[in-house]
Protein backbone atom coordinates (compact mmCIF):
# COMPACT_ATOMS: atom_id res chain seq x y z
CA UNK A 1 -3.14 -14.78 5.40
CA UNK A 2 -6.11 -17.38 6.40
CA UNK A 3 -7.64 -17.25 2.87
CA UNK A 4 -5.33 -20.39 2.00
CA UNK A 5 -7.44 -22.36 5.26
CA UNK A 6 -10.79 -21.79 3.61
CA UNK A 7 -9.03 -23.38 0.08
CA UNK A 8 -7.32 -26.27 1.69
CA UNK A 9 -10.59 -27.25 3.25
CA UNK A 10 -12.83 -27.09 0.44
CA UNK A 11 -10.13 -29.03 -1.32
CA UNK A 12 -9.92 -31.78 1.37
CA UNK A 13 -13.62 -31.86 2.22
CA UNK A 14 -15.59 -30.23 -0.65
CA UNK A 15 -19.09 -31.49 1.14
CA UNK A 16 -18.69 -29.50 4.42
CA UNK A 17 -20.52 -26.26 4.72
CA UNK A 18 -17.94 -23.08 5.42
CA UNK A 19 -19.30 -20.29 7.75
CA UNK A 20 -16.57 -17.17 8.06
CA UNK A 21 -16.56 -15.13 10.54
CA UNK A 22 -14.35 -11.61 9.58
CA UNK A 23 -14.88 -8.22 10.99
CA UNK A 24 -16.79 -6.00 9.34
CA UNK A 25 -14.44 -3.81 7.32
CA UNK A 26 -13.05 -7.09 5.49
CA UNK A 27 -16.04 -8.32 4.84
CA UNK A 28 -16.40 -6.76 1.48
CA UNK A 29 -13.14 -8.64 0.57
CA UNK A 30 -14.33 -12.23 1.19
CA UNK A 31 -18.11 -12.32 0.91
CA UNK A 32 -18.62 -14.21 -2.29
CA UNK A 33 -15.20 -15.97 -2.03
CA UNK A 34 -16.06 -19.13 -3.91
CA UNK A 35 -14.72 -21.25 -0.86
CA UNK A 36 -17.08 -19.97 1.91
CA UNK A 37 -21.06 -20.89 2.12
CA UNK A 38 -21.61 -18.51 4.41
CA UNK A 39 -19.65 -15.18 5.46
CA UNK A 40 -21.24 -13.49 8.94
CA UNK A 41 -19.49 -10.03 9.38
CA UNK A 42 -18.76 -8.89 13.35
CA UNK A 43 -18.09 -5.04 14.02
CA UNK A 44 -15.61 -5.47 17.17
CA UNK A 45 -13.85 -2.00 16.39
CA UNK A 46 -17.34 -0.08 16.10
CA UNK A 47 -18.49 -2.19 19.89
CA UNK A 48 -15.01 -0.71 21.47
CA UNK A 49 -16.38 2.42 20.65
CA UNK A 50 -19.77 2.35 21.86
CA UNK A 51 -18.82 0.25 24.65
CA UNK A 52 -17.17 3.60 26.35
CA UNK A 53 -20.95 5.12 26.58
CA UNK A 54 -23.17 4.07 29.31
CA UNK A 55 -26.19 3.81 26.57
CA UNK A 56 -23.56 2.35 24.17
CA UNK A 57 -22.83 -0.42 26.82
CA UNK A 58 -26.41 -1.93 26.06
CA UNK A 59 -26.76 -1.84 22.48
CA UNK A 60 -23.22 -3.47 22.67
CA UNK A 61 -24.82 -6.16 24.80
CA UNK A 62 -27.85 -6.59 22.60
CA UNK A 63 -25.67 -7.34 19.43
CA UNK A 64 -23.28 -9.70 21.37
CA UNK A 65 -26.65 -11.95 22.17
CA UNK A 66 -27.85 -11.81 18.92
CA UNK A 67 -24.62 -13.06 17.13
CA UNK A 68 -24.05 -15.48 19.95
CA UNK A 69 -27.76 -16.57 19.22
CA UNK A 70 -27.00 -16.82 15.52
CA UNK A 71 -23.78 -18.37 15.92
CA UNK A 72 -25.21 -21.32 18.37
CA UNK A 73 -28.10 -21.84 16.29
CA UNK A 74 -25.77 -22.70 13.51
CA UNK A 75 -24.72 -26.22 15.53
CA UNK A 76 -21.89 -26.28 14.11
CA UNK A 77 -19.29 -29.53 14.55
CA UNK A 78 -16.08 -27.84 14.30
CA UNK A 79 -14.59 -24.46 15.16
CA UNK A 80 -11.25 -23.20 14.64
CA UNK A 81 -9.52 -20.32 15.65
CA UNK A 82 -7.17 -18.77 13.59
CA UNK A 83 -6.40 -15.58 15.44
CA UNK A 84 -5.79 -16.47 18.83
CA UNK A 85 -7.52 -13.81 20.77
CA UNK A 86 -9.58 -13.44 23.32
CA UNK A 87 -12.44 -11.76 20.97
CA UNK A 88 -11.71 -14.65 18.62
CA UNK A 89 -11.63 -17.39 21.71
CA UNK A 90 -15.02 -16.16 23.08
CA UNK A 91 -16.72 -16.03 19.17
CA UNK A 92 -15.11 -19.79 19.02
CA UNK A 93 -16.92 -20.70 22.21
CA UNK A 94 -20.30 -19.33 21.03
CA UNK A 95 -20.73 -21.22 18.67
CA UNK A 96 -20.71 -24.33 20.77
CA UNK A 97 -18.78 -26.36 18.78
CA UNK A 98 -17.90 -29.89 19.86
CA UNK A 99 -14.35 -29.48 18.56
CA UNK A 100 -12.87 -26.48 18.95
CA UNK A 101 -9.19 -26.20 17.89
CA UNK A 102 -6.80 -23.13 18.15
CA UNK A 103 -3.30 -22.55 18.75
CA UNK A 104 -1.04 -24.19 22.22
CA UNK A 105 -0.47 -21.46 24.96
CA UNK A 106 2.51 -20.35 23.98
CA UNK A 107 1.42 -19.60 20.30
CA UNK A 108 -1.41 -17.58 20.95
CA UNK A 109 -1.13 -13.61 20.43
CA UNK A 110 -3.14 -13.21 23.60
CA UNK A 111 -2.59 -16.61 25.79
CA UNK A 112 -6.03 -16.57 27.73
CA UNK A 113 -7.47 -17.78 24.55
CA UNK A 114 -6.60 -21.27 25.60
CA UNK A 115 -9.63 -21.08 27.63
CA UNK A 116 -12.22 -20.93 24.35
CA UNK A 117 -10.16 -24.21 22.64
CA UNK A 118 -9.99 -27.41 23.49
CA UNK A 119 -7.74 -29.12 20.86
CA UNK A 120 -4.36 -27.21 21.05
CA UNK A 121 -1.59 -26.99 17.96
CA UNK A 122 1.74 -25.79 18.34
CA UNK A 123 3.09 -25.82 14.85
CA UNK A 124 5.71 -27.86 13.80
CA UNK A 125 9.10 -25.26 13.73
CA UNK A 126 9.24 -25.18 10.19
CA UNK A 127 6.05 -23.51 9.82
CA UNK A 128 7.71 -20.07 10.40
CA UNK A 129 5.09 -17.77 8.42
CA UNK A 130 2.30 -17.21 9.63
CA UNK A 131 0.24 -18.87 6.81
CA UNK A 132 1.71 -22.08 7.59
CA UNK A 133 1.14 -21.80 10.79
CA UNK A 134 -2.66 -21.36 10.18
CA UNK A 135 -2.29 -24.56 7.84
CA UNK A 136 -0.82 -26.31 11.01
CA UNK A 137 -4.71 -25.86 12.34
CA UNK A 138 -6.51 -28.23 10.25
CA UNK A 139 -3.58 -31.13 11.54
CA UNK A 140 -6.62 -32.43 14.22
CA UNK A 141 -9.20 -32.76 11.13
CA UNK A 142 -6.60 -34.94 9.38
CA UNK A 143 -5.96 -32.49 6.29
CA UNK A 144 -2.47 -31.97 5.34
CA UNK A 145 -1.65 -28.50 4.08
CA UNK A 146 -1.35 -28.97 0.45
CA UNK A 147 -0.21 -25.73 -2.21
CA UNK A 148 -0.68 -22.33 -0.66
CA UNK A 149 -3.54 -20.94 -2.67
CA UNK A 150 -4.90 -17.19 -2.03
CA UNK A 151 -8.36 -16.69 -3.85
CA UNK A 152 -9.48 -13.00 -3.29
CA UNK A 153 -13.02 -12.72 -5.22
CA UNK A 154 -12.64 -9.70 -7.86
CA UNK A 155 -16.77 -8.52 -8.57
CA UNK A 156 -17.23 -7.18 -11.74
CA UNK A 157 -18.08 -3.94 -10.80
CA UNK A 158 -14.84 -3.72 -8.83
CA UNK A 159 -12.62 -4.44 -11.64
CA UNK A 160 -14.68 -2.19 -14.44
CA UNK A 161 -13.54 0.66 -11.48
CA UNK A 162 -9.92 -0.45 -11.42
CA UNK A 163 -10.02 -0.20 -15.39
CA UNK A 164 -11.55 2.74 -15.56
CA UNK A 165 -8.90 4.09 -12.50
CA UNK A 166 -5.99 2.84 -14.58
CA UNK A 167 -7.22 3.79 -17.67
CA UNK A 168 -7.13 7.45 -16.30
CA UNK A 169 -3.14 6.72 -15.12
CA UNK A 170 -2.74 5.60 -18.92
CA UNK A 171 -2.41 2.38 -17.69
CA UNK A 172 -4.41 -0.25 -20.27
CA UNK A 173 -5.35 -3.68 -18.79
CA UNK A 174 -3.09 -5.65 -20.45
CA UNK A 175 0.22 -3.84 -19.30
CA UNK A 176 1.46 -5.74 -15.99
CA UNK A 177 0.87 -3.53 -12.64
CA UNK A 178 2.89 -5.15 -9.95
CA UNK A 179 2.14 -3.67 -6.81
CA UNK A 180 4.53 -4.35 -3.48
CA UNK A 181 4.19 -3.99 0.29
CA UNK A 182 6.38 -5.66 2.15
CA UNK A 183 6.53 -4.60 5.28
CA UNK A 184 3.94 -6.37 8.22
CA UNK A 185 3.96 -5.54 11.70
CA UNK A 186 4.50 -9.33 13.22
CA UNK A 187 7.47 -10.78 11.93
CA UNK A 188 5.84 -14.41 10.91
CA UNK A 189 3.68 -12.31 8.36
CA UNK A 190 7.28 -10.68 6.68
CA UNK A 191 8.24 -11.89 3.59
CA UNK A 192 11.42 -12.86 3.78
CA UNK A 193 14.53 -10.98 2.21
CA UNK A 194 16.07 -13.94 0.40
CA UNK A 195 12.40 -14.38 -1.12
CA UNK A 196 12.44 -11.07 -2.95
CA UNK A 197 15.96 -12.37 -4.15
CA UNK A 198 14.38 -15.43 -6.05
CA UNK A 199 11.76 -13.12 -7.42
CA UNK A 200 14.06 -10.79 -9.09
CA UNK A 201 16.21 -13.72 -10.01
CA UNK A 202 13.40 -15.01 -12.36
């Protein structure tokens, strides 16, 4: 659901240098995406585990002041927060950022982020998915949100695999594979119903 904020920036301001920063098990999904310069993964979920062992406690530590290191060495002029968390507000406030946007109080999925941000958006009521709502971010940089764009880098390796995979299903690549989920746990990320309407409508 952010992919369409890295687009609409590198469309507005194709001169400005990207840097991502994703937990580690998406990382594989977005680290040559055409739109970023630079993807740095964070492992939150593996920390949460370690954290809950006194020797874990300190190598949790350890890689917290490295990343906040490599994030402030970065000096980066702008930093927005897409996610609204507090893991997300504190990784927006090491990187020192002069401008620091993120969503208003009562957007935010976990409201003490407010204290990592200090440009606050509440999205215009229109925006009611949660892509929009992202867009609404990029208001205090003066880009408009333009087409909603997803680009999802396919390597060549990975699609050789999915050949091979659907080869095996008797698939062959030029036979359409549609696949559907449409389910999502916050209701701003649902698709909605009358949506699936137009589609079938086509």
């Amino acid at each position: 659901h952010a992919l369409p904020v890295a687009r609409t920036l590198r469309r507005a301001r194709p001169g400005v240098h990207l840097t991502w920063i994703v937990e580690a098990r998406e990382y594989a999904l977005i680290k040559d995406h055409p739109d970023l310069d630079v993807v740095v993964p964070v492992d939150t979920r593996r920390w949460r585990r370690l954290i809950r062992r006194p020797a874990g406690t300190r190598e949790v530590l350890g890689k917290i002041r490295r990343l906040r290191s490599r994030i402030r060495s970065a000096r980066f002029d702008v930093a927005i927060d897409l996610q609204g968390l507090i893991k997300s507000g504190l990784l927006t406030a090491y990187t020192g950022a002069p401008l620091r946007i993120g969503f208003s109080a009562d957007r935010c999925r976990e409201r003490l982020n407010c204290l990592f941000t200090n440009r606050r958006v509440r999205p215009p009521a229109q925006a009611r998915h949660v892509v929009e709502q992202y867009l609404a971010l990029l208001d205090p940089l003066g880009v408009a949100p333009g087409r909603v764009e997803f680009e999802v880098p396919i390597p060549a390796r990975a699609q050789r695999r999915m050949d091979d995979f659907l080869g095996e299903q008797g698939i062959k690549r030029r036979d359409l594979v549609v696949a559907i989920n449409p389910g999502a746990g916050l209701e701003a990320k649902r698709w909605p119903v009358d949506h699936f309407r137009r589609l079938a409508d086509r």
